[in-house]
PDB file of N, CA and C in Angstrom:
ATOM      1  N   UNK A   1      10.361 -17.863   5.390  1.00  0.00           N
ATOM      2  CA  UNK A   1      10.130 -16.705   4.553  1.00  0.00           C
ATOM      3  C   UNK A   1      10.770 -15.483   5.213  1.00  0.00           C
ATOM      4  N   UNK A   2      11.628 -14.652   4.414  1.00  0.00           N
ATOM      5  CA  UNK A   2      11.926 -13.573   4.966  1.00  0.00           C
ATOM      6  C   UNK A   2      11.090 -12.410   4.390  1.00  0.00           C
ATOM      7  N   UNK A   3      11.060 -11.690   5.737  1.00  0.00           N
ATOM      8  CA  UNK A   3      10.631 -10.090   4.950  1.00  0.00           C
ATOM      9  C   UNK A   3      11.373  -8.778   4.663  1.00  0.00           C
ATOM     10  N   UNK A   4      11.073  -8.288   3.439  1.00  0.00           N
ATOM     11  CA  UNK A   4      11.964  -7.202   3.123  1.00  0.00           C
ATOM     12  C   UNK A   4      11.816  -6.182   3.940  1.00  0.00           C
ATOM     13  N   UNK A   5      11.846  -6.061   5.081  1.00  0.00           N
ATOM     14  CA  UNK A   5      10.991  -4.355   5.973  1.00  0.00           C
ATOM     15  C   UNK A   5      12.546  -3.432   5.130  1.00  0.00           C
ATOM     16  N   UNK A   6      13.366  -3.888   4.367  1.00  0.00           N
ATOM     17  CA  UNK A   6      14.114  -2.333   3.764  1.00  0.00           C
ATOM     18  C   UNK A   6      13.022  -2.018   2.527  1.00  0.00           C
ATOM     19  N   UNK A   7      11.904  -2.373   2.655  1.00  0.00           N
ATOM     20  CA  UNK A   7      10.590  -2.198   1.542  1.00  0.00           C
ATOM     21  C   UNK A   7       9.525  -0.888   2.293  1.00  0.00           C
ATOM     22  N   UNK A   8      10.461  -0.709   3.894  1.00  0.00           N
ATOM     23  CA  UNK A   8       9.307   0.624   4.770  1.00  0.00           C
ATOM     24  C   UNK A   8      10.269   1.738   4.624  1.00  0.00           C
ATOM     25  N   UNK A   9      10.118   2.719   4.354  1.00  0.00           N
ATOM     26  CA  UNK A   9      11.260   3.572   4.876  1.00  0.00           C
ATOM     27  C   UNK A   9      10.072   4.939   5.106  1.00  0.00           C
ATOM     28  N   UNK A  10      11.013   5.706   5.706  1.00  0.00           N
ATOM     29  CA  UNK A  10       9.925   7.059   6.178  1.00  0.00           C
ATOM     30  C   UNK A  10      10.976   8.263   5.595  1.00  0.00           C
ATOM     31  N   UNK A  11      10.374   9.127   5.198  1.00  0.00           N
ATOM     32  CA  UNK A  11      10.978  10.523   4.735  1.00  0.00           C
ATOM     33  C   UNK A  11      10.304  11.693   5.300  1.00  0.00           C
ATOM     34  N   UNK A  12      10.954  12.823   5.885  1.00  0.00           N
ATOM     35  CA  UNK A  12       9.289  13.640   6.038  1.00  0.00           C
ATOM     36  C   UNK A  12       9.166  14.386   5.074  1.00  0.00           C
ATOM     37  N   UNK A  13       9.751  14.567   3.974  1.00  0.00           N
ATOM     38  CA  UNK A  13       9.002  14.805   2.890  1.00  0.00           C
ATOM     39  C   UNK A  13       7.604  14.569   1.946  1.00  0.00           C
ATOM     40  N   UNK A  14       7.997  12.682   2.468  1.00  0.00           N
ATOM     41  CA  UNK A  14       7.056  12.309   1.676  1.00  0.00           C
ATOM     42  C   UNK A  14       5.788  11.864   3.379  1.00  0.00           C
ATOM     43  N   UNK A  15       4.695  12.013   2.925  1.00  0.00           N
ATOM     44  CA  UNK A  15       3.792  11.703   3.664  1.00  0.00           C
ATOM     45  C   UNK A  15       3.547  12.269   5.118  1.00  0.00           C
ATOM     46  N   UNK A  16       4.220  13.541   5.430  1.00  0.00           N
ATOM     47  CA  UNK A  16       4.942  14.030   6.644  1.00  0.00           C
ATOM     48  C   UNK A  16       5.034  12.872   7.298  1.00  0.00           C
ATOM     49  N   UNK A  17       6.639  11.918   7.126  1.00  0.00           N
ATOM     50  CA  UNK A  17       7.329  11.241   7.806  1.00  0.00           C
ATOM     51  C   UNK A  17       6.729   9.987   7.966  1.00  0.00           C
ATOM     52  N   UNK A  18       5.632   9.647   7.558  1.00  0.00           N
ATOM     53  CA  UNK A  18       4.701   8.501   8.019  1.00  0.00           C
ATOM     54  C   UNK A  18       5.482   7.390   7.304  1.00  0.00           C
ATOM     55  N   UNK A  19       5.636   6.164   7.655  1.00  0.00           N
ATOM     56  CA  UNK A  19       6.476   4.784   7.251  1.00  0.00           C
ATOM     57  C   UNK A  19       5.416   4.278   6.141  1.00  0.00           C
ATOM     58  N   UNK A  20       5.772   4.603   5.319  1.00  0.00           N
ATOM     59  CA  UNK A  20       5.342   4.372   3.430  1.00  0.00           C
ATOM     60  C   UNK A  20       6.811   3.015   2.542  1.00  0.00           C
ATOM     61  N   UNK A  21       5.502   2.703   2.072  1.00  0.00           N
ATOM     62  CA  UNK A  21       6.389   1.236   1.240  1.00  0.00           C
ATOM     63  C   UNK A  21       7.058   1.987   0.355  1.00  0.00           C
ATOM     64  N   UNK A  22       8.227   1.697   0.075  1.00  0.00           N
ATOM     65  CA  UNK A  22       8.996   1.996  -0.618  1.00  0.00           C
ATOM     66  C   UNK A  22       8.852   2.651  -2.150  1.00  0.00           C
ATOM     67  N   UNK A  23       9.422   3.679  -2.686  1.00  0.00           N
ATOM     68  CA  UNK A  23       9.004   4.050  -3.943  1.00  0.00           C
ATOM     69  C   UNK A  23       7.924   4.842  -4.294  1.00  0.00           C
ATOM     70  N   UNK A  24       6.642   4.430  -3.239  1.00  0.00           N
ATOM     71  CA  UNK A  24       5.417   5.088  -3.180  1.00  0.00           C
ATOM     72  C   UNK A  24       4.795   6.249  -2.318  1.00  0.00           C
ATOM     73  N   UNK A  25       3.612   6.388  -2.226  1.00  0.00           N
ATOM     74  CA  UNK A  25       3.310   6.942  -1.136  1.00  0.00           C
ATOM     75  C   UNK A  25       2.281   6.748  -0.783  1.00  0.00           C
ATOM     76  N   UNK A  26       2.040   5.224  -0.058  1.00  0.00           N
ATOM     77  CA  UNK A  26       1.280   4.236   0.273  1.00  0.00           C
ATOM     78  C   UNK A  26       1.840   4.223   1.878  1.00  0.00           C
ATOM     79  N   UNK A  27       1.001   4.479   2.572  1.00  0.00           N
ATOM     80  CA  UNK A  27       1.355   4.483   4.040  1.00  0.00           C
ATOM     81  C   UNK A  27       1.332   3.339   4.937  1.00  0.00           C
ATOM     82  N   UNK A  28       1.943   2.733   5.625  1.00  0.00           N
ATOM     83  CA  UNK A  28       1.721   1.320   5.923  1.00  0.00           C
ATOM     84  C   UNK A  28       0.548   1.311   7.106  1.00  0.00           C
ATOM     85  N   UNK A  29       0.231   2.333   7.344  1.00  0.00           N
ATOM     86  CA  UNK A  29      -1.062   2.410   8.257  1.00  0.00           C
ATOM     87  C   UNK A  29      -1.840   1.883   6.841  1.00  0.00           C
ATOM     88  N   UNK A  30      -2.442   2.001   6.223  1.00  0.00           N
ATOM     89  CA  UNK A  30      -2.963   2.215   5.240  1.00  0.00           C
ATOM     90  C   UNK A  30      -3.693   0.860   5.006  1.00  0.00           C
ATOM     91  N   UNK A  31      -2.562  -0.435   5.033  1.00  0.00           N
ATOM     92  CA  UNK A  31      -2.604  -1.794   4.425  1.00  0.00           C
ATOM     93  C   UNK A  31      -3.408  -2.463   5.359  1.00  0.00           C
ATOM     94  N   UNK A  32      -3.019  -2.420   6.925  1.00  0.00           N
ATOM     95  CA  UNK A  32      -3.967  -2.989   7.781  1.00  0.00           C
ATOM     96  C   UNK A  32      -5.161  -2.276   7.926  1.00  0.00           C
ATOM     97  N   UNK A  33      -5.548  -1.184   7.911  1.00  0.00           N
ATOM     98  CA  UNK A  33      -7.034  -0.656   7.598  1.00  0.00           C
ATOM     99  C   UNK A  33      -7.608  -1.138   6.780  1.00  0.00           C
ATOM    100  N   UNK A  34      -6.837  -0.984   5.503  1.00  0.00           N
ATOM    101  CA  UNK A  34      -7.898  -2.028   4.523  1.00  0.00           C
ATOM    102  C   UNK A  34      -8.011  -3.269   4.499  1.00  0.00           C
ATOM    103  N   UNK A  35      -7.031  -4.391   4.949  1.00  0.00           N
ATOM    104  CA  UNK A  35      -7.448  -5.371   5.442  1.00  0.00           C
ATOM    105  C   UNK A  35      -8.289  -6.018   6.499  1.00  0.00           C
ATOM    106  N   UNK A  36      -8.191  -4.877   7.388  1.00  0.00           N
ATOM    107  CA  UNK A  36      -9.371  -4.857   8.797  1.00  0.00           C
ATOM    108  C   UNK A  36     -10.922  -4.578   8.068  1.00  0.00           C
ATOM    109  N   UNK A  37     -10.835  -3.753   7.303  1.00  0.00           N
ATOM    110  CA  UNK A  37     -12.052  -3.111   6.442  1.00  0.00           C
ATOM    111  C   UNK A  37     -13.000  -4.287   5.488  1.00  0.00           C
ATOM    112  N   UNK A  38     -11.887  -5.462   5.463  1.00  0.00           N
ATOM    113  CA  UNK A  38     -12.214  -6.243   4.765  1.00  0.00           C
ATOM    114  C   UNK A  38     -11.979  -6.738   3.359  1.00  0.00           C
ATOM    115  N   UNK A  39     -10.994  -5.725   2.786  1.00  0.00           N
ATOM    116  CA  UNK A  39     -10.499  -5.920   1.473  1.00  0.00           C
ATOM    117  C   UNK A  39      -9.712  -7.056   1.405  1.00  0.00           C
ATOM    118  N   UNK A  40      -9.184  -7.267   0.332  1.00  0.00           N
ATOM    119  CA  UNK A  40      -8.625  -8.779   0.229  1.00  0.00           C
ATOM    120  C   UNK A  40      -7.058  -8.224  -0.374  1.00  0.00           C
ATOM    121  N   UNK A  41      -6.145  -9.169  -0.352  1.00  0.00           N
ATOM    122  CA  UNK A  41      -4.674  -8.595  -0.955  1.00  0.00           C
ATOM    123  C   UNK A  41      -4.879  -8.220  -2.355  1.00  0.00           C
ATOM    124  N   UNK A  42      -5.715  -8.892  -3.205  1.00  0.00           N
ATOM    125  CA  UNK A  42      -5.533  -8.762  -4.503  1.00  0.00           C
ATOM    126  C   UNK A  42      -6.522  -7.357  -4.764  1.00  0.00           C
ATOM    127  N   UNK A  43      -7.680  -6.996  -4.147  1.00  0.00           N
ATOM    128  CA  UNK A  43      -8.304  -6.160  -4.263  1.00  0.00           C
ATOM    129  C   UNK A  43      -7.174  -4.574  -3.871  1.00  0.00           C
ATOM    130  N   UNK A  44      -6.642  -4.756  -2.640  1.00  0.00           N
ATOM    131  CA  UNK A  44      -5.280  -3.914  -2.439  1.00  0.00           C
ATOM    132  C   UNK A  44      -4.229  -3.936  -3.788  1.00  0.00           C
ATOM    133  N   UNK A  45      -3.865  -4.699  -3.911  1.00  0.00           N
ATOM    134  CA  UNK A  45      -2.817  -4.683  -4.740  1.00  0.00           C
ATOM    135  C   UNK A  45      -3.800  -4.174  -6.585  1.00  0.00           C
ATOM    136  N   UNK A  46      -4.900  -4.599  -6.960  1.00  0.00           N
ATOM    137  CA  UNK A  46      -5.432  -4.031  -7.998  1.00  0.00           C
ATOM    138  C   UNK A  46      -6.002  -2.433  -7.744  1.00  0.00           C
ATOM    139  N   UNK A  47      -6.076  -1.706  -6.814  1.00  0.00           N
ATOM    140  CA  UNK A  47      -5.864  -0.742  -6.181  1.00  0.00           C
ATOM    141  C   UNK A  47      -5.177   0.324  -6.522  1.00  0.00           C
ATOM    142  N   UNK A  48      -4.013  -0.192  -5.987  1.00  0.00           N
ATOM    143  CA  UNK A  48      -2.584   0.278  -6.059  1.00  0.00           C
ATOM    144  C   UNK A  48      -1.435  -0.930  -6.638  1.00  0.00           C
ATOM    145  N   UNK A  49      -1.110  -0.331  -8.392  1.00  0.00           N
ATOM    146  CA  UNK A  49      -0.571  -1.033  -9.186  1.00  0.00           C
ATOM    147  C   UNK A  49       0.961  -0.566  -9.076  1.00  0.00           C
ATOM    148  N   UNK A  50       1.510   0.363  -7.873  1.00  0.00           N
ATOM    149  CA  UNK A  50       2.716   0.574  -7.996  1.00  0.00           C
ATOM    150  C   UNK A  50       3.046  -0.470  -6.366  1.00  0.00           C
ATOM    151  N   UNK A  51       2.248  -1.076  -5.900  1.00  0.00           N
ATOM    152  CA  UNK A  51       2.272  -2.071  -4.472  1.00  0.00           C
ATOM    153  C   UNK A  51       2.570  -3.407  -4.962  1.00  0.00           C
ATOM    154  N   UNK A  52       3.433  -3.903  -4.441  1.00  0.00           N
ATOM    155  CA  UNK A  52       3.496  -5.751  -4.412  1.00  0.00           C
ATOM    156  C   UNK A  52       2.990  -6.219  -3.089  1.00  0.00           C
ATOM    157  N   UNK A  53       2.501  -7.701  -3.182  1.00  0.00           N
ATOM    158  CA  UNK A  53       2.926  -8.542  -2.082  1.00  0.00           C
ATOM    159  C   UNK A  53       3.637  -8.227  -1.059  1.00  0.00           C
ATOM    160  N   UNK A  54       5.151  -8.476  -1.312  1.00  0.00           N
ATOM    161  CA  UNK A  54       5.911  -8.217  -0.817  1.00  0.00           C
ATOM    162  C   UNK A  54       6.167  -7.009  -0.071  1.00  0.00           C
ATOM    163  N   UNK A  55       5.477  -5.871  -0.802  1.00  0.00           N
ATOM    164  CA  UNK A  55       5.324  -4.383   0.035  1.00  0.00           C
ATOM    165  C   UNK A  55       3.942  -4.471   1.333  1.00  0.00           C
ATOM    166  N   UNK A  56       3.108  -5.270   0.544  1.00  0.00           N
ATOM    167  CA  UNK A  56       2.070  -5.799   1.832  1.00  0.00           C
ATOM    168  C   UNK A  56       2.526  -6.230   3.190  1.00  0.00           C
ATOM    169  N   UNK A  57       3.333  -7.013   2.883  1.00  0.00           N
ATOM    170  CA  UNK A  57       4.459  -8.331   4.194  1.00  0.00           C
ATOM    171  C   UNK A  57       5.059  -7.287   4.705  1.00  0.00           C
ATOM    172  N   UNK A  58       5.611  -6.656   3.920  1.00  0.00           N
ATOM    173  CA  UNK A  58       6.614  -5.383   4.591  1.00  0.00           C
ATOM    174  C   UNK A  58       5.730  -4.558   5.266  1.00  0.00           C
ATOM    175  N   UNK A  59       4.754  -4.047   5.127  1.00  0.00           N
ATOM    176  CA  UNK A  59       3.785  -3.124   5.994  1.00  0.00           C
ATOM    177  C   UNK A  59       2.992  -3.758   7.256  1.00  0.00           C
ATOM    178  N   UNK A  60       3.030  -4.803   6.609  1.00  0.00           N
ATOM    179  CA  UNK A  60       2.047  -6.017   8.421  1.00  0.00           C
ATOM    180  C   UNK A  60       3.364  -6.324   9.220  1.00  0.00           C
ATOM    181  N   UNK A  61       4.241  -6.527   8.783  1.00  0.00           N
ATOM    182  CA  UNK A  61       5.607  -6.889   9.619  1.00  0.00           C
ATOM    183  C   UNK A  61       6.344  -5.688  10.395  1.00  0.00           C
ATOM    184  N   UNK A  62       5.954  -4.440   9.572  1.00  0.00           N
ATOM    185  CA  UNK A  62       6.529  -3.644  10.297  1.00  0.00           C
ATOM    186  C   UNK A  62       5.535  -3.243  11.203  1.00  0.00           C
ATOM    187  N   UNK A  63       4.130  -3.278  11.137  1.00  0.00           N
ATOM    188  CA  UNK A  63       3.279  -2.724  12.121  1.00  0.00           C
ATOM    189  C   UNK A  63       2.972  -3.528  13.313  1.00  0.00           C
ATOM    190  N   UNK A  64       3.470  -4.900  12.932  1.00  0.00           N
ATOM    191  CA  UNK A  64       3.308  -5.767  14.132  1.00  0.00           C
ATOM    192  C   UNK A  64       4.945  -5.880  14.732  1.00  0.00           C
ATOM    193  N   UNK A  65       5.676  -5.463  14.567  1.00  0.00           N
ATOM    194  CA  UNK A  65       7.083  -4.897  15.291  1.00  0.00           C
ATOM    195  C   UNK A  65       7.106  -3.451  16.379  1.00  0.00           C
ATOM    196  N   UNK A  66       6.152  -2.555  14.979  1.00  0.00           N
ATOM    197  CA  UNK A  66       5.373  -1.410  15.969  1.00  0.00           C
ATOM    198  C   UNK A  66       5.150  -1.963  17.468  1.00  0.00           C
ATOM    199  N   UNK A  67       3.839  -3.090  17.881  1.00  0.00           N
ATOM    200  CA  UNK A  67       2.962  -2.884  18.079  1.00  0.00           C
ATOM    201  C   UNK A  67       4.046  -3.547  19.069  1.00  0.00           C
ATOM    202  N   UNK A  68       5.166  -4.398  18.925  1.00  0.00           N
ATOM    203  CA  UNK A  68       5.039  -5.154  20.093  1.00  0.00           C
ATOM    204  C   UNK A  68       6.211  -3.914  21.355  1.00  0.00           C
ATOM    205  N   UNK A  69       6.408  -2.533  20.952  1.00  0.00           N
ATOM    206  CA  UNK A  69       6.889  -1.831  21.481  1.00  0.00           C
ATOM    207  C   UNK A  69       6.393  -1.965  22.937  1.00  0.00           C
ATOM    208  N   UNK A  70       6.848  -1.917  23.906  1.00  0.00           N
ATOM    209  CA  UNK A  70       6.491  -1.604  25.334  1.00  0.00           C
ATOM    210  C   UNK A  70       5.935   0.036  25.224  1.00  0.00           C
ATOM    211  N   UNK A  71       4.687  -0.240  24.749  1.00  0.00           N
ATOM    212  CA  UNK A  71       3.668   0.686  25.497  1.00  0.00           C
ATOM    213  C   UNK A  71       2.320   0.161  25.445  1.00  0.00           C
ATOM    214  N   UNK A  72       2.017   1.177  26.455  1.00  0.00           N
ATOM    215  CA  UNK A  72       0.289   0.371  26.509  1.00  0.00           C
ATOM    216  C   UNK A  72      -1.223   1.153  25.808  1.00  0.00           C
ATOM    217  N   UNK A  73      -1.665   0.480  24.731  1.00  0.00           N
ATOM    218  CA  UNK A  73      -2.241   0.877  24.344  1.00  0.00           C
ATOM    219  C   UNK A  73      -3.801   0.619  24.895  1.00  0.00           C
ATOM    220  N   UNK A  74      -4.575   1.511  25.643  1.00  0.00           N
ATOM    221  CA  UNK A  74      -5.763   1.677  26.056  1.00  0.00           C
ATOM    222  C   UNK A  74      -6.923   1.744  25.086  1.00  0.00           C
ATOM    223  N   UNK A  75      -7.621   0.471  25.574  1.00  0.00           N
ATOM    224  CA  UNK A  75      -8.929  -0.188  24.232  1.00  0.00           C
ATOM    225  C   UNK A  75     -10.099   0.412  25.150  1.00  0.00           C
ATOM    226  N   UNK A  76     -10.891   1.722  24.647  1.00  0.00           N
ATOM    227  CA  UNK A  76     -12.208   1.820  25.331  1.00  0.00           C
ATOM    228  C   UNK A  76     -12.984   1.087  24.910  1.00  0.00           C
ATOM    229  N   UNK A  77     -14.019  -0.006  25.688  1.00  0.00           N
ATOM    230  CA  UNK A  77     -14.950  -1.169  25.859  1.00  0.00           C
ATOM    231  C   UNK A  77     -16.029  -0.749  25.396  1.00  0.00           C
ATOM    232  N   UNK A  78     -16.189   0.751  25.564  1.00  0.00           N
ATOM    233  CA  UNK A  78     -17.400   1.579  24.859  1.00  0.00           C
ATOM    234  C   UNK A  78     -17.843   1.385  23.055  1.00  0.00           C
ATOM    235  N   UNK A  79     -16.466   1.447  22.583  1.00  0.00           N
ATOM    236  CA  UNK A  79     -16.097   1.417  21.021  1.00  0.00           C
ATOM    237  C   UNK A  79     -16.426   0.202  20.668  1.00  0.00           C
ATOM    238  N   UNK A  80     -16.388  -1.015  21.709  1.00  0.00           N
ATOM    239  CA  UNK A  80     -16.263  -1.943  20.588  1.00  0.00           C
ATOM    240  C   UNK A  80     -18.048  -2.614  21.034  1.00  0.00           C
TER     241      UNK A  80
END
């Protein structure tokens, strides 16, 4: 399966600069919160009727490309 990540693009117009699925202004922070939150794809996607699938894949793919950047992100033990 390929993913479309030309489905992320960032403008700072739109969203001050934040990496939004394409067309919209749906923030790809956005998709894994609500999936962490517990929502389901179809509950996302009935949501937001201008979102596909495919804009979903594109937002988890690009945030887990984020993530695998060399830096270190510090988890306080307190929070969880």
């Amino acid at each position: 399966m390929q993913i479309q990540t030309k489905l992320v693009v960032s403008n700072p117009s739109v969203m001050m600069g934040k990496p939004v699925i394409a067309g919209t202004r749906i923030t790809v922070e956005l998709i894994p919160n609500k999936l962490a939150a517990g929502e389901t794809v179809e509950q996302i996607l009935d949501a937001h009727p201008r979102l596909t699938r495919e804009g979903i894949q594109a937002a988890l793919a690009f945030a887990a490309e984020a993530l695998r950047a060399d830096v270190i992100y510090p988890i306080d033990e307190a929070v969880h």
